[in-house]
Protein backbone atom coordinates (compact mmCIF):
# COMPACT_ATOMS: atom_id res chain seq x y z
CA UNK A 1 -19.70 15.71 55.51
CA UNK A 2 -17.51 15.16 58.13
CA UNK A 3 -15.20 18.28 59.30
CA UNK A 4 -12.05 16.37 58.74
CA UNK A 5 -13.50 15.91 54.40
CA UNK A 6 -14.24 19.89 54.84
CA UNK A 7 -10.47 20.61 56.10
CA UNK A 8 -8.86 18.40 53.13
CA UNK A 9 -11.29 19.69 50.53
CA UNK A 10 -10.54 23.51 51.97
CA UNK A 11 -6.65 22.41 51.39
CA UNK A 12 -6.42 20.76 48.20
CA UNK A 13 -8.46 23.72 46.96
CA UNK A 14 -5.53 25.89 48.45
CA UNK A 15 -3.33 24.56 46.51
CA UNK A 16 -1.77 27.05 44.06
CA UNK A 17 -1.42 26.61 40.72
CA UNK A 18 2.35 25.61 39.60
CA UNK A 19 2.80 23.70 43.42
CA UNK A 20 2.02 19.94 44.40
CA UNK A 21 1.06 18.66 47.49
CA UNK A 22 1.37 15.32 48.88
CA UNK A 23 -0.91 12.80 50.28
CA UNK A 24 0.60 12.45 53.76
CA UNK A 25 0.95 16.17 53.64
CA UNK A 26 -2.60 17.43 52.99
CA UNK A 27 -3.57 14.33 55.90
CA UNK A 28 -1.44 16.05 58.10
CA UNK A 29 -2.60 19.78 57.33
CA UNK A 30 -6.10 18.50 58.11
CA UNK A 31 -5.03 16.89 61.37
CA UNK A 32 -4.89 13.57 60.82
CA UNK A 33 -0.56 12.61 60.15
CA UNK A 34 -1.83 8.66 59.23
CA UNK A 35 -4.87 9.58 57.05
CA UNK A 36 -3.30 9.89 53.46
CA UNK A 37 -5.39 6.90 52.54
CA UNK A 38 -8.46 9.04 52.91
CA UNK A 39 -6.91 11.62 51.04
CA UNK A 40 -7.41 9.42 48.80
CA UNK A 41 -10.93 8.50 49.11
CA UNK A 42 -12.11 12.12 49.30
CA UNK A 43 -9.85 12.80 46.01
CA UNK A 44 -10.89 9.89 44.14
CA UNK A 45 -15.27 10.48 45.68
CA UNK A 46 -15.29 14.77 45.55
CA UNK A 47 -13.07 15.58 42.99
CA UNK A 48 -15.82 16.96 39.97
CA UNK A 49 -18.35 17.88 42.86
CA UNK A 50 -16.13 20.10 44.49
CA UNK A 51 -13.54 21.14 41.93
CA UNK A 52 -10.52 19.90 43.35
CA UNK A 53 -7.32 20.65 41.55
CA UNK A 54 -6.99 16.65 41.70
CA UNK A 55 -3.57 17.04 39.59
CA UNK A 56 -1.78 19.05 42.49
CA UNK A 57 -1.60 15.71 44.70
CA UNK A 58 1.19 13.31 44.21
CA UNK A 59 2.35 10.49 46.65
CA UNK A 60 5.13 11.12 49.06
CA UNK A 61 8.33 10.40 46.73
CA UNK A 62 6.84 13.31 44.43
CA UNK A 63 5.29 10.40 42.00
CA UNK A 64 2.21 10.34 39.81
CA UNK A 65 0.75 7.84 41.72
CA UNK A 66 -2.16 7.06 39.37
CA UNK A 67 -1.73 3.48 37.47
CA UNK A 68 -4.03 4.49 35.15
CA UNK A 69 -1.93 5.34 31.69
CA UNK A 70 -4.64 8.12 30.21
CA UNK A 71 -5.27 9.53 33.80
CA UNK A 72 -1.18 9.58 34.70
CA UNK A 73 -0.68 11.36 31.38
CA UNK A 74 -3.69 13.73 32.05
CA UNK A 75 -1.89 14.81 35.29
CA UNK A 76 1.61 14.97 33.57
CA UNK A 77 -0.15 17.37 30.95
CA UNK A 78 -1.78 19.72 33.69
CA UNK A 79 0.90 19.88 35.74
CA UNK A 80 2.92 20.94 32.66
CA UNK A 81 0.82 23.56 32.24
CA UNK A 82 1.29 25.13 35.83
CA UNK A 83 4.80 24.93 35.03
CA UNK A 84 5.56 22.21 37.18
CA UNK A 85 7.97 19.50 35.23
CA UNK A 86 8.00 15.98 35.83
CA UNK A 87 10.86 13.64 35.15
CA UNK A 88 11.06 10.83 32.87
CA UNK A 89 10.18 8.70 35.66
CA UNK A 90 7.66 11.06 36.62
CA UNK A 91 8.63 12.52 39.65
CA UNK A 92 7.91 16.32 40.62
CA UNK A 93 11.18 18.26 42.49
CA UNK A 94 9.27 18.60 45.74
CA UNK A 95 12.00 20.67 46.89
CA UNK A 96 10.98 22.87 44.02
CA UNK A 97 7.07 22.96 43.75
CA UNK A 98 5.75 21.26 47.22
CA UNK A 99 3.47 23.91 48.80
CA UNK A 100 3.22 24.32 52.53
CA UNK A 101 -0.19 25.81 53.55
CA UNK A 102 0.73 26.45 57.29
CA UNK A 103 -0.94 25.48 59.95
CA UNK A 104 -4.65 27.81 59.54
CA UNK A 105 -6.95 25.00 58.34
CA UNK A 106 -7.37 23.31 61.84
């Protein structure tokens, strides 16, 4: 495993229950400000292996970004019950539940 998987695993595993994260965001955390794309990857490869609170990850607009109906209700449910609400359109208030780990993971 690369150190750059290690850092993103390390931060989506951060994330705190009731908060989201983005994409981009996590990318950056981990050092890499154009790697949301293998954000993605590790999400969508690690997730049951390592545990990762998968549902704490939305896109940059605060979206579900999974086009899956069953999976983008799964994460609409889990979120839910962290307390975080999602629109109609499901968006999450970023402004109200993004988390900012700081800048210890590099």
């Amino acid at each position: 495993m690369t150190p750059y998987t290690e850092r993103v695993i390390r931060i989506i595993k951060s994330i705190p229950e009731g908060s989201v994260m983005t994409y981009g965001q996590i990318a950056a955390a981990a050092g890499s400000p154009r790697g949301a794309r293998q954000v993605v990857r590790i999400l969508h490869a690690m997730s049951r292996t390592h545990q990762l609170p998968w549902h704490r990850v939305v896109n940059a607009s605060g979206e579900i970004a999974l086009r899956d109906e069953e999976s983008r209700e799964k994460q609409i449910l889990y979120l839910a019950g962290e307390g975080v609400e999602a629109g109609a359109d499901g968006r999450i208030d970023m402004e109200r539940y993004r988390h900012d780990p700081g800048e210890f993971f590099l």
